[in-house]
PDB file of N, CA and C in Angstrom:
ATOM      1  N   UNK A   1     -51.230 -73.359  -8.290  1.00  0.00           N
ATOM      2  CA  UNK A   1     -50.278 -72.294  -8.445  1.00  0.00           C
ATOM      3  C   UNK A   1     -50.974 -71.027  -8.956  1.00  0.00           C
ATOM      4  N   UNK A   2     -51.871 -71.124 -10.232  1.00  0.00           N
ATOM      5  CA  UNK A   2     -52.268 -70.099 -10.569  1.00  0.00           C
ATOM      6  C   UNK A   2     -53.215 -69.556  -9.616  1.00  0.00           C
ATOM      7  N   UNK A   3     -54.068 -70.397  -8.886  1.00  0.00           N
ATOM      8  CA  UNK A   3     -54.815 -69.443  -7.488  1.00  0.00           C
ATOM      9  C   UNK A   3     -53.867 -68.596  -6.321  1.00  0.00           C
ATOM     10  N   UNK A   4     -52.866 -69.065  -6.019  1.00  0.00           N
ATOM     11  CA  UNK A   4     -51.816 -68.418  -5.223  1.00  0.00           C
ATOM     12  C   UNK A   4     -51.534 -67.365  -5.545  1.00  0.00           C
ATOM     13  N   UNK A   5     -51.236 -67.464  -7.128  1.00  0.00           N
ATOM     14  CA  UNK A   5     -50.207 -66.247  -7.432  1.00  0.00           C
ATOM     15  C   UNK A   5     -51.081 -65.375  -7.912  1.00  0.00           C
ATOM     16  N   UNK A   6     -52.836 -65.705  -8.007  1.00  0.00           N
ATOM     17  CA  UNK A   6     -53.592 -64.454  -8.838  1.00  0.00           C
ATOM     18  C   UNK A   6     -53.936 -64.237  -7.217  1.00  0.00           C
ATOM     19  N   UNK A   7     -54.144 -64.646  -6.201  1.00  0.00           N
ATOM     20  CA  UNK A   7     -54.662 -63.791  -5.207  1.00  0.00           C
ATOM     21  C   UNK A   7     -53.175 -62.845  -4.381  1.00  0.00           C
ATOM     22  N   UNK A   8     -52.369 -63.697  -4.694  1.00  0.00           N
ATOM     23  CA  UNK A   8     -51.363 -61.849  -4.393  1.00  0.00           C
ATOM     24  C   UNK A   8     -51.449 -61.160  -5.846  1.00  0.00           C
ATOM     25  N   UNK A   9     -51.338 -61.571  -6.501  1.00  0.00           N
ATOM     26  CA  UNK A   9     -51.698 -59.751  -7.511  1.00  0.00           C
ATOM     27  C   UNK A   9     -53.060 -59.500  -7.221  1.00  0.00           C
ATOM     28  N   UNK A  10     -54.083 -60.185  -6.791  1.00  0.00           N
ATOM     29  CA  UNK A  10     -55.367 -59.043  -7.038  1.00  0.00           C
ATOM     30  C   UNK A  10     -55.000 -58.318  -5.492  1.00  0.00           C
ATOM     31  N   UNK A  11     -54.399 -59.239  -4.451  1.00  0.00           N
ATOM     32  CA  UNK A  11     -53.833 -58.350  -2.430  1.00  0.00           C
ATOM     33  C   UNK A  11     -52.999 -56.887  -3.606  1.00  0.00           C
ATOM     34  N   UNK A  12     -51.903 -57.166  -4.319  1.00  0.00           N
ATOM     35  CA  UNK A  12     -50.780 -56.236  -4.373  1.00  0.00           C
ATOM     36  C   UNK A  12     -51.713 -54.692  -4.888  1.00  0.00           C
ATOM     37  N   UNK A  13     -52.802 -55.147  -5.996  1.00  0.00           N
ATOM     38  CA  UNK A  13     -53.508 -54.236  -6.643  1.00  0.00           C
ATOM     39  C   UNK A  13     -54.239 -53.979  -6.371  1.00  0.00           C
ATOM     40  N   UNK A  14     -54.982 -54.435  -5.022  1.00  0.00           N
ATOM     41  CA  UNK A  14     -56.093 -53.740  -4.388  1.00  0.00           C
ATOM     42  C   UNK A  14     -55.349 -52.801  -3.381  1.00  0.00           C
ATOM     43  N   UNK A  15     -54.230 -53.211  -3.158  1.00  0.00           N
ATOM     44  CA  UNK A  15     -53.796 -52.310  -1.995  1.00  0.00           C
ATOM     45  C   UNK A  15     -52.939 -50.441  -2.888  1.00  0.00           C
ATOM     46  N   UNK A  16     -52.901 -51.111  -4.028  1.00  0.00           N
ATOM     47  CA  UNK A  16     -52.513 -49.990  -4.879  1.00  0.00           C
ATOM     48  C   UNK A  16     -53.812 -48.983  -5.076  1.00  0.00           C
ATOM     49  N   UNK A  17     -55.009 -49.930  -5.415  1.00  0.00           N
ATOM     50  CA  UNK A  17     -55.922 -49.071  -5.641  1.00  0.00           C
ATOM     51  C   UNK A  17     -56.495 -48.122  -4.295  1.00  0.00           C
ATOM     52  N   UNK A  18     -56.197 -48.851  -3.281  1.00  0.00           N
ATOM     53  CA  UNK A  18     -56.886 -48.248  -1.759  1.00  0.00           C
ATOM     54  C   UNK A  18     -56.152 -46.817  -1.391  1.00  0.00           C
ATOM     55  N   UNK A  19     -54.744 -47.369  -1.811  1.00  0.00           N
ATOM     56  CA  UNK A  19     -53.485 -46.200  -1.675  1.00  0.00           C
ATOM     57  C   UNK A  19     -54.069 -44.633  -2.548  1.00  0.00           C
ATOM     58  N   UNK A  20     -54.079 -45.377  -3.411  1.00  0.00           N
ATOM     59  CA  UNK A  20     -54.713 -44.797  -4.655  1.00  0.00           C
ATOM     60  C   UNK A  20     -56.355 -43.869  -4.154  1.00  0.00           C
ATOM     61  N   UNK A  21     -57.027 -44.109  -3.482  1.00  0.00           N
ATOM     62  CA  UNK A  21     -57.872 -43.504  -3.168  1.00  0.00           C
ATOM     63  C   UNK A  21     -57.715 -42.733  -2.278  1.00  0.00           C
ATOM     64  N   UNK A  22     -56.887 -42.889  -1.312  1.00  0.00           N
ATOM     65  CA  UNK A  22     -56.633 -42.040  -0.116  1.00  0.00           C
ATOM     66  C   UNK A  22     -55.911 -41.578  -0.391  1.00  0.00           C
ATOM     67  N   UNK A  23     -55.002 -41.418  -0.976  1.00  0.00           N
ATOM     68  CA  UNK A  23     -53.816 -40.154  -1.557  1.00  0.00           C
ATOM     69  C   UNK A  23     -54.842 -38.977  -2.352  1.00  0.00           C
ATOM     70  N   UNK A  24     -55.756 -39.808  -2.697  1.00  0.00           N
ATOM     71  CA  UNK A  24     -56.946 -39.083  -3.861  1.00  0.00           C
ATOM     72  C   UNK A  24     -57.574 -37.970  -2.959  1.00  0.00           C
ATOM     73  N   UNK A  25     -58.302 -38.479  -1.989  1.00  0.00           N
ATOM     74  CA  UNK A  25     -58.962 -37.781  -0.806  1.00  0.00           C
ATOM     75  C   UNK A  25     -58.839 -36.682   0.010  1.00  0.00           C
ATOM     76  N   UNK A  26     -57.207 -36.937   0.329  1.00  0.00           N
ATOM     77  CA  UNK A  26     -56.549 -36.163   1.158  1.00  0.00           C
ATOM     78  C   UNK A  26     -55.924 -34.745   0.189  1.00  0.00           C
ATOM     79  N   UNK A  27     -56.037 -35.534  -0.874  1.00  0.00           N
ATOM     80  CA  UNK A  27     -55.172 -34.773  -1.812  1.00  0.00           C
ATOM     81  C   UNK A  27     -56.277 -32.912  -2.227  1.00  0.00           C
ATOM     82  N   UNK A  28     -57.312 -34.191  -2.641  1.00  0.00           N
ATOM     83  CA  UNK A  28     -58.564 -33.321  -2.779  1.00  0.00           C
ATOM     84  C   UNK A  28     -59.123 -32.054  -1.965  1.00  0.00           C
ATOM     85  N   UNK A  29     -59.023 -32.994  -0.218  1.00  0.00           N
ATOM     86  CA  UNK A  29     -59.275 -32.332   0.786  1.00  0.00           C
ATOM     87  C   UNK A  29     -58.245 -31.007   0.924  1.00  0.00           C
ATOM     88  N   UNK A  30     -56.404 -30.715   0.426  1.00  0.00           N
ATOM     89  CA  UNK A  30     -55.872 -29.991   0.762  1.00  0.00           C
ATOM     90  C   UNK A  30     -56.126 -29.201  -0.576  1.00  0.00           C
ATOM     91  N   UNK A  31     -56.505 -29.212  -1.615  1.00  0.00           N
ATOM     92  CA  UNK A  31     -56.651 -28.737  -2.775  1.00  0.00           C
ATOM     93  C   UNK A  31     -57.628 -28.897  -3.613  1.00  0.00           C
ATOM     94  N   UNK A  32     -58.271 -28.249  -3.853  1.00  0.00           N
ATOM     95  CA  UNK A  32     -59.508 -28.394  -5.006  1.00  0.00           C
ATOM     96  C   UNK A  32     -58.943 -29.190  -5.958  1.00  0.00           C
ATOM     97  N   UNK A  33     -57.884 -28.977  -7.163  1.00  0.00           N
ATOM     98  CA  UNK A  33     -57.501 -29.378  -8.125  1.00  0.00           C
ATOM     99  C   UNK A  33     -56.387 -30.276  -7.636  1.00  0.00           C
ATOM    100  N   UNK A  34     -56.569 -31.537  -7.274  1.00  0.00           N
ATOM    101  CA  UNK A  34     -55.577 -32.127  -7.297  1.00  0.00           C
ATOM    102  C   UNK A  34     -55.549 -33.849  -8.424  1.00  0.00           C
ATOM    103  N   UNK A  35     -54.432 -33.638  -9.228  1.00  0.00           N
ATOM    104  CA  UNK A  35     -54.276 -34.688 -10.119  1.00  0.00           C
ATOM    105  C   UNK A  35     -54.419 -36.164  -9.880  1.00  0.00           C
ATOM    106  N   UNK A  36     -55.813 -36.957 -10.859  1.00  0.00           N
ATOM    107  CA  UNK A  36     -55.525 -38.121 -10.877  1.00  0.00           C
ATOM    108  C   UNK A  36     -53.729 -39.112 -10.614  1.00  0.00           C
ATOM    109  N   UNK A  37     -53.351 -38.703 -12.014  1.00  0.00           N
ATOM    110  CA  UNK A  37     -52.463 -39.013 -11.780  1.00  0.00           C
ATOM    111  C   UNK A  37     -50.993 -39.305 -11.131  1.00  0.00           C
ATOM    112  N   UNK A  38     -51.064 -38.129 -10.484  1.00  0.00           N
ATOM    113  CA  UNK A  38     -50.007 -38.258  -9.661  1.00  0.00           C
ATOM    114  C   UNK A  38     -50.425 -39.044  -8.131  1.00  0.00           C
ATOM    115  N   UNK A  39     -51.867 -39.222  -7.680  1.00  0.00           N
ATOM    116  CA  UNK A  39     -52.116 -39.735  -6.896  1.00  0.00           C
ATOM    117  C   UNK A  39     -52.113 -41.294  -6.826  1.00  0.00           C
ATOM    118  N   UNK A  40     -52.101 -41.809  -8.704  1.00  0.00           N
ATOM    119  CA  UNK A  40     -52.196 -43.217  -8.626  1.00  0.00           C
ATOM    120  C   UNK A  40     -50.851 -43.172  -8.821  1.00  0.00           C
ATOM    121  N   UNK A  41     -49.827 -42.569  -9.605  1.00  0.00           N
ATOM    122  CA  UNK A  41     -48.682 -42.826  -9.401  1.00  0.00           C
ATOM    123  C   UNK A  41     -47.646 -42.463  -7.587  1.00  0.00           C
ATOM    124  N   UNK A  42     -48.684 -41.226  -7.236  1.00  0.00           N
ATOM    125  CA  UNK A  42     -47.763 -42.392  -5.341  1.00  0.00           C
ATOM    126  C   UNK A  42     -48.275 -43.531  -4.752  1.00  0.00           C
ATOM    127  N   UNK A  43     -49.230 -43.983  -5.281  1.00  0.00           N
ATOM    128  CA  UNK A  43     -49.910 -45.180  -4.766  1.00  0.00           C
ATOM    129  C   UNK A  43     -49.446 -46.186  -4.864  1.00  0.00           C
ATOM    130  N   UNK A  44     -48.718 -46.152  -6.200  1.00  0.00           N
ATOM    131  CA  UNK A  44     -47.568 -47.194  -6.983  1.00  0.00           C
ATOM    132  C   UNK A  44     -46.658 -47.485  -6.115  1.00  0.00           C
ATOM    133  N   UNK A  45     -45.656 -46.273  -6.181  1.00  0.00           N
ATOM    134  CA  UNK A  45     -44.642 -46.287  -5.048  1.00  0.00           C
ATOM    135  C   UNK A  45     -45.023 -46.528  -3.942  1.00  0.00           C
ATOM    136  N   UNK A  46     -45.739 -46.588  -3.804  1.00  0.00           N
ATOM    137  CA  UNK A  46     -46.093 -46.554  -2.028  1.00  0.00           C
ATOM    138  C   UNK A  46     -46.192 -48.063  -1.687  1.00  0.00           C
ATOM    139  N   UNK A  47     -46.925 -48.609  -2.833  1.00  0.00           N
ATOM    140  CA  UNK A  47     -47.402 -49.988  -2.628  1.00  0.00           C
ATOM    141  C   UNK A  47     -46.574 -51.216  -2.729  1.00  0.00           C
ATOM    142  N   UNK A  48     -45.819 -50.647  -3.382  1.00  0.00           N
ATOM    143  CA  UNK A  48     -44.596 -51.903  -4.077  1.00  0.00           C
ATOM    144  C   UNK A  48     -43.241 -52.511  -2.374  1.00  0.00           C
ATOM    145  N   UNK A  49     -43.171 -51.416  -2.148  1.00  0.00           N
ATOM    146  CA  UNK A  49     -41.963 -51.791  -0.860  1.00  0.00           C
ATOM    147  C   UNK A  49     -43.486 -52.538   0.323  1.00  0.00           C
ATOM    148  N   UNK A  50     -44.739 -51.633   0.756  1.00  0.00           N
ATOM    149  CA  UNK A  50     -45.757 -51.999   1.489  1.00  0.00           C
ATOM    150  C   UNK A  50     -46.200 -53.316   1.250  1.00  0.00           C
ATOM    151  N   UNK A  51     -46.488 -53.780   0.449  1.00  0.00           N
ATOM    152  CA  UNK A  51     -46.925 -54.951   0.067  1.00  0.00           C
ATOM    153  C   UNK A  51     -46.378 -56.323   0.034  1.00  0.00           C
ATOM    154  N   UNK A  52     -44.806 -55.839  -0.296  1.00  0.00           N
ATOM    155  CA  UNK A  52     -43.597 -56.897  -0.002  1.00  0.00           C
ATOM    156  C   UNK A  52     -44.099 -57.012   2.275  1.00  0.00           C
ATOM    157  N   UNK A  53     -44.622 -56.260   2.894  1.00  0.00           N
ATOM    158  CA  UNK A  53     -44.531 -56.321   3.992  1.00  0.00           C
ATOM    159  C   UNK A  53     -45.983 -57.314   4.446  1.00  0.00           C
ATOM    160  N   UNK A  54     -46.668 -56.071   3.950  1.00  0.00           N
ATOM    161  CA  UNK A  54     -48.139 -56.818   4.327  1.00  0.00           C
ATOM    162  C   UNK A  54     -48.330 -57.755   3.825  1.00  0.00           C
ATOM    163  N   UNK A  55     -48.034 -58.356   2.774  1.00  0.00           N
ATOM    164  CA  UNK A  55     -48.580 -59.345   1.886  1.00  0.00           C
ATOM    165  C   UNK A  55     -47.634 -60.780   2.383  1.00  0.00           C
ATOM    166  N   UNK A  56     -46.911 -60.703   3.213  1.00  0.00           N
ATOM    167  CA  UNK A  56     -45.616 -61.542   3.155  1.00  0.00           C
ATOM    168  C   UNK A  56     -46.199 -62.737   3.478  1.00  0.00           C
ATOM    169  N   UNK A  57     -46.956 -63.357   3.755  1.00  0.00           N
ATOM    170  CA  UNK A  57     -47.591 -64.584   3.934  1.00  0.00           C
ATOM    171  C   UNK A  57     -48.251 -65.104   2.782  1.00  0.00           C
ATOM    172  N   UNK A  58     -48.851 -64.154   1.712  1.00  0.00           N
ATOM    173  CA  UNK A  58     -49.377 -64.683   0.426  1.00  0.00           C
ATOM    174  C   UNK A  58     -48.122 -65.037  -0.097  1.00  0.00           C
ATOM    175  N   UNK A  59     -47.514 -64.039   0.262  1.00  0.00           N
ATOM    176  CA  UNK A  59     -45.854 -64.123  -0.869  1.00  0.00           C
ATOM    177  C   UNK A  59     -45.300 -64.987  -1.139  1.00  0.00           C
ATOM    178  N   UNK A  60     -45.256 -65.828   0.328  1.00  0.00           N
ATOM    179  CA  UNK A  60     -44.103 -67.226   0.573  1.00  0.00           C
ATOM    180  C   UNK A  60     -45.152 -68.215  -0.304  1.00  0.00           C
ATOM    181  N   UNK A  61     -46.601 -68.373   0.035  1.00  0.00           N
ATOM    182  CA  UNK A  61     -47.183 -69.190  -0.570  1.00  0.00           C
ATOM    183  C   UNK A  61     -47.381 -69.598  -2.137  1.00  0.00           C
ATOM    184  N   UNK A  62     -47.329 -68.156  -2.584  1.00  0.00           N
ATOM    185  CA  UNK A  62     -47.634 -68.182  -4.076  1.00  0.00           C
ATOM    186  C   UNK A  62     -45.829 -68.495  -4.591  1.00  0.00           C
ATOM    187  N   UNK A  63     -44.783 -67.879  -3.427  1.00  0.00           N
ATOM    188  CA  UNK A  63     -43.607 -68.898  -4.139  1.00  0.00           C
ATOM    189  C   UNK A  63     -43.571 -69.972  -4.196  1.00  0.00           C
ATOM    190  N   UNK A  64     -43.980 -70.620  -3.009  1.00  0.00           N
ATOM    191  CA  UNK A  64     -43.999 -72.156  -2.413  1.00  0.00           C
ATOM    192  C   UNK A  64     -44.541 -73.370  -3.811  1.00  0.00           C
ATOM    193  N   UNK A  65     -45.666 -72.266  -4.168  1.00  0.00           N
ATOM    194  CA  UNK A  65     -46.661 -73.251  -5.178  1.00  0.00           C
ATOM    195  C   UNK A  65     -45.988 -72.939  -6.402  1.00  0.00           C
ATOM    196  N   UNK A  66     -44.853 -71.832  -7.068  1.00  0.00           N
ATOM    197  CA  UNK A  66     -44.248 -72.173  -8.238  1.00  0.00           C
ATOM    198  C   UNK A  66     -43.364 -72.831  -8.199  1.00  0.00           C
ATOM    199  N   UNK A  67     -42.721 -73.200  -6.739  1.00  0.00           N
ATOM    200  CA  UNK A  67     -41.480 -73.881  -6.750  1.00  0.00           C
ATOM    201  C   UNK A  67     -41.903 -75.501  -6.990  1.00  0.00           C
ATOM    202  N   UNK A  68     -42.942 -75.691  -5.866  1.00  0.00           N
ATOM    203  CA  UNK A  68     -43.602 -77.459  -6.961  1.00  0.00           C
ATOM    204  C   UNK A  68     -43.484 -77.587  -7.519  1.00  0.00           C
ATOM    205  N   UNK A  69     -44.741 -76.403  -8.501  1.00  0.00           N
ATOM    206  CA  UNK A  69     -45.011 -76.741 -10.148  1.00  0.00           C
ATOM    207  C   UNK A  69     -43.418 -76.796 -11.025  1.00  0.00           C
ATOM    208  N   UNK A  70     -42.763 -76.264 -10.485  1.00  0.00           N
ATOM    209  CA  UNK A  70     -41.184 -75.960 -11.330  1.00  0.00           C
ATOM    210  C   UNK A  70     -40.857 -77.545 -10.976  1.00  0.00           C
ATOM    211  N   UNK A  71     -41.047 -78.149  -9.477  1.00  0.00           N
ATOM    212  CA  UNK A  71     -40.327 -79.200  -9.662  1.00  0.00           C
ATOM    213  C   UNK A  71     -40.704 -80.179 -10.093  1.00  0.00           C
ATOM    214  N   UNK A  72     -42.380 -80.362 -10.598  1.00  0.00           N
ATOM    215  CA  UNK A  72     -42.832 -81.349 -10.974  1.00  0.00           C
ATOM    216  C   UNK A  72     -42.800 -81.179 -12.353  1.00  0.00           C
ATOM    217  N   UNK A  73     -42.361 -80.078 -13.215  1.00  0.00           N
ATOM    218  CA  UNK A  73     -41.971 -79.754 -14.575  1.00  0.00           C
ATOM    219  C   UNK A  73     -41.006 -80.542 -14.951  1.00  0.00           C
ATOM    220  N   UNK A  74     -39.840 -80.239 -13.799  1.00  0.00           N
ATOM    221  CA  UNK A  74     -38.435 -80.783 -14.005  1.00  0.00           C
ATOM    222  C   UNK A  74     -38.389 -82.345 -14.037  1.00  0.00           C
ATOM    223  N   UNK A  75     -39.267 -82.959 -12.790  1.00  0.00           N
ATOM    224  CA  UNK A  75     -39.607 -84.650 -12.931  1.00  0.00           C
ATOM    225  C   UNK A  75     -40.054 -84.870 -14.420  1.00  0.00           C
ATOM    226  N   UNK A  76     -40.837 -84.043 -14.753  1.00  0.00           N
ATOM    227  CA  UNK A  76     -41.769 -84.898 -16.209  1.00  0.00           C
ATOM    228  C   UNK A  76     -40.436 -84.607 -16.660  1.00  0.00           C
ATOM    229  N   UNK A  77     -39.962 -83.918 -16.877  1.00  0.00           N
ATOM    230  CA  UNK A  77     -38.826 -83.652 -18.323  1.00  0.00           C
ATOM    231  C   UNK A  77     -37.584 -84.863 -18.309  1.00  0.00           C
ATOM    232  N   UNK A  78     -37.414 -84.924 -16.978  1.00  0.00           N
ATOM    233  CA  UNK A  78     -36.213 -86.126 -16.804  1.00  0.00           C
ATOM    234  C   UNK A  78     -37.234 -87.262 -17.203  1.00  0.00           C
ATOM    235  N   UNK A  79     -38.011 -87.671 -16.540  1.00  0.00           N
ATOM    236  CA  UNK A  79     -38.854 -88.740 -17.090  1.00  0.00           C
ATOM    237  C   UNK A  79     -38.742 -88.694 -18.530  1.00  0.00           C
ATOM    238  N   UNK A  80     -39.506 -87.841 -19.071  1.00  0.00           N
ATOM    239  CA  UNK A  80     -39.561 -87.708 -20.974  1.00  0.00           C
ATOM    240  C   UNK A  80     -38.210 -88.223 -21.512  1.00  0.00           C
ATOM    241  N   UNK A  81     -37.366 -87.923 -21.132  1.00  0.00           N
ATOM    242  CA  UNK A  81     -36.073 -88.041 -21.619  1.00  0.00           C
ATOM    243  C   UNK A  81     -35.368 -89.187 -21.265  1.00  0.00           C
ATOM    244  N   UNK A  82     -35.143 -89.677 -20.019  1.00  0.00           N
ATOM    245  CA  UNK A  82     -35.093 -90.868 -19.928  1.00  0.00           C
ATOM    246  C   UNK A  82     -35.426 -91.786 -20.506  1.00  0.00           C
ATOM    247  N   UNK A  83     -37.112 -91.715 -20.805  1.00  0.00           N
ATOM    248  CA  UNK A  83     -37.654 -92.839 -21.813  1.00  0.00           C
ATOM    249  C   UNK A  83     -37.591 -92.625 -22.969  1.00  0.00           C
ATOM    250  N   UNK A  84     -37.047 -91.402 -23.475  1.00  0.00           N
ATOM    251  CA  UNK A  84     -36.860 -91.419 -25.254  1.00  0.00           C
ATOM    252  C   UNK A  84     -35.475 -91.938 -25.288  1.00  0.00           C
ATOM    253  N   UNK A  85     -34.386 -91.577 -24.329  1.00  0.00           N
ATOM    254  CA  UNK A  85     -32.989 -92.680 -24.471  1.00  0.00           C
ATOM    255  C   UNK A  85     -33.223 -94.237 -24.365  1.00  0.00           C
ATOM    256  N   UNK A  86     -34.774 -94.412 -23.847  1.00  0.00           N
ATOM    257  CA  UNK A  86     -34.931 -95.827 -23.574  1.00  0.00           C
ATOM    258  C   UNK A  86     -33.952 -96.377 -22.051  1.00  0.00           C
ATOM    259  N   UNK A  87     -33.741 -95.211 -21.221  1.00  0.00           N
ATOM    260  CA  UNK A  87     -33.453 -95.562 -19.817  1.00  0.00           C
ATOM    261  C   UNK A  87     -34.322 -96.566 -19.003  1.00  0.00           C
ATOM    262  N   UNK A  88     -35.448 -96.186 -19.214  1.00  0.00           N
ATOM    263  CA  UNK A  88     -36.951 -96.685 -18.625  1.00  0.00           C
ATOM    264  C   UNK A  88     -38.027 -97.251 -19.303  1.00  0.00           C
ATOM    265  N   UNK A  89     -38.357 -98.639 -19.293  1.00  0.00           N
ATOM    266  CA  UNK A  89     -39.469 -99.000 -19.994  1.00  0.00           C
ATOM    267  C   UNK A  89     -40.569 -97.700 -19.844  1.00  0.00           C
ATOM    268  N   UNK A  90     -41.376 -98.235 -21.087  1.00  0.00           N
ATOM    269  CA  UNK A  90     -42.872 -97.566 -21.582  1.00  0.00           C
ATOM    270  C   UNK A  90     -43.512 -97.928 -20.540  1.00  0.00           C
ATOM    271  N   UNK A  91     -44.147 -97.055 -20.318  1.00  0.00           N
ATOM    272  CA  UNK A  91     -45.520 -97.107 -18.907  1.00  0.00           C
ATOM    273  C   UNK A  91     -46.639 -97.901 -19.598  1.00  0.00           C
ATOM    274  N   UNK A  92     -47.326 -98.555 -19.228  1.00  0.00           N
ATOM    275  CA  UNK A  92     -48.870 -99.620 -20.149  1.00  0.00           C
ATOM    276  C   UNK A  92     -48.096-100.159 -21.626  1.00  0.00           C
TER     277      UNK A  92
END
């Protein structure tokens, strides 16, 4: 799970940073003085709706793999509990 879900944030934030450079560039190119910041902040915007698009195949995956881990959370816990009511013999 945690490999899934760190390689769409490093896809979501590289594509912020790329945004982020070419807003930089162009920005530069139409203006001598043009602001860091406002270039990483359209990069932001830009990236957040884009990324839900491009990325949509990491997306499903890195859900896919919390929805396991959620359900194999939920097995141990019924298990745990079961055997502290004494539903289920002790394992060994």
């Amino acid at each position: 799970m945690v490999f899934d879900v760190g390689v769409y944030l490093l896809a979501r934030l590289g594509l912020a940073a790329l945004l982020a450079v070419v807003i930089l560039g162009v920005g530069r190119l139409l203006t001598a003085d043009f602001p860091v910041t406002v270039a990483v902040l359209f990069a932001i915007v830009l990236a957040l709706p884009l990324g839900i698009w491009v990325f949509a195949p990491l997306r499903r995956r890195a859900t896919a793999s919390i929805a396991d881990f959620d359900e194999r959370r939920r097995r141990d816990r019924e298990h745990l509990r079961a055997r502290l009511r004494g539903d289920e013999p002790l394992d060994k």
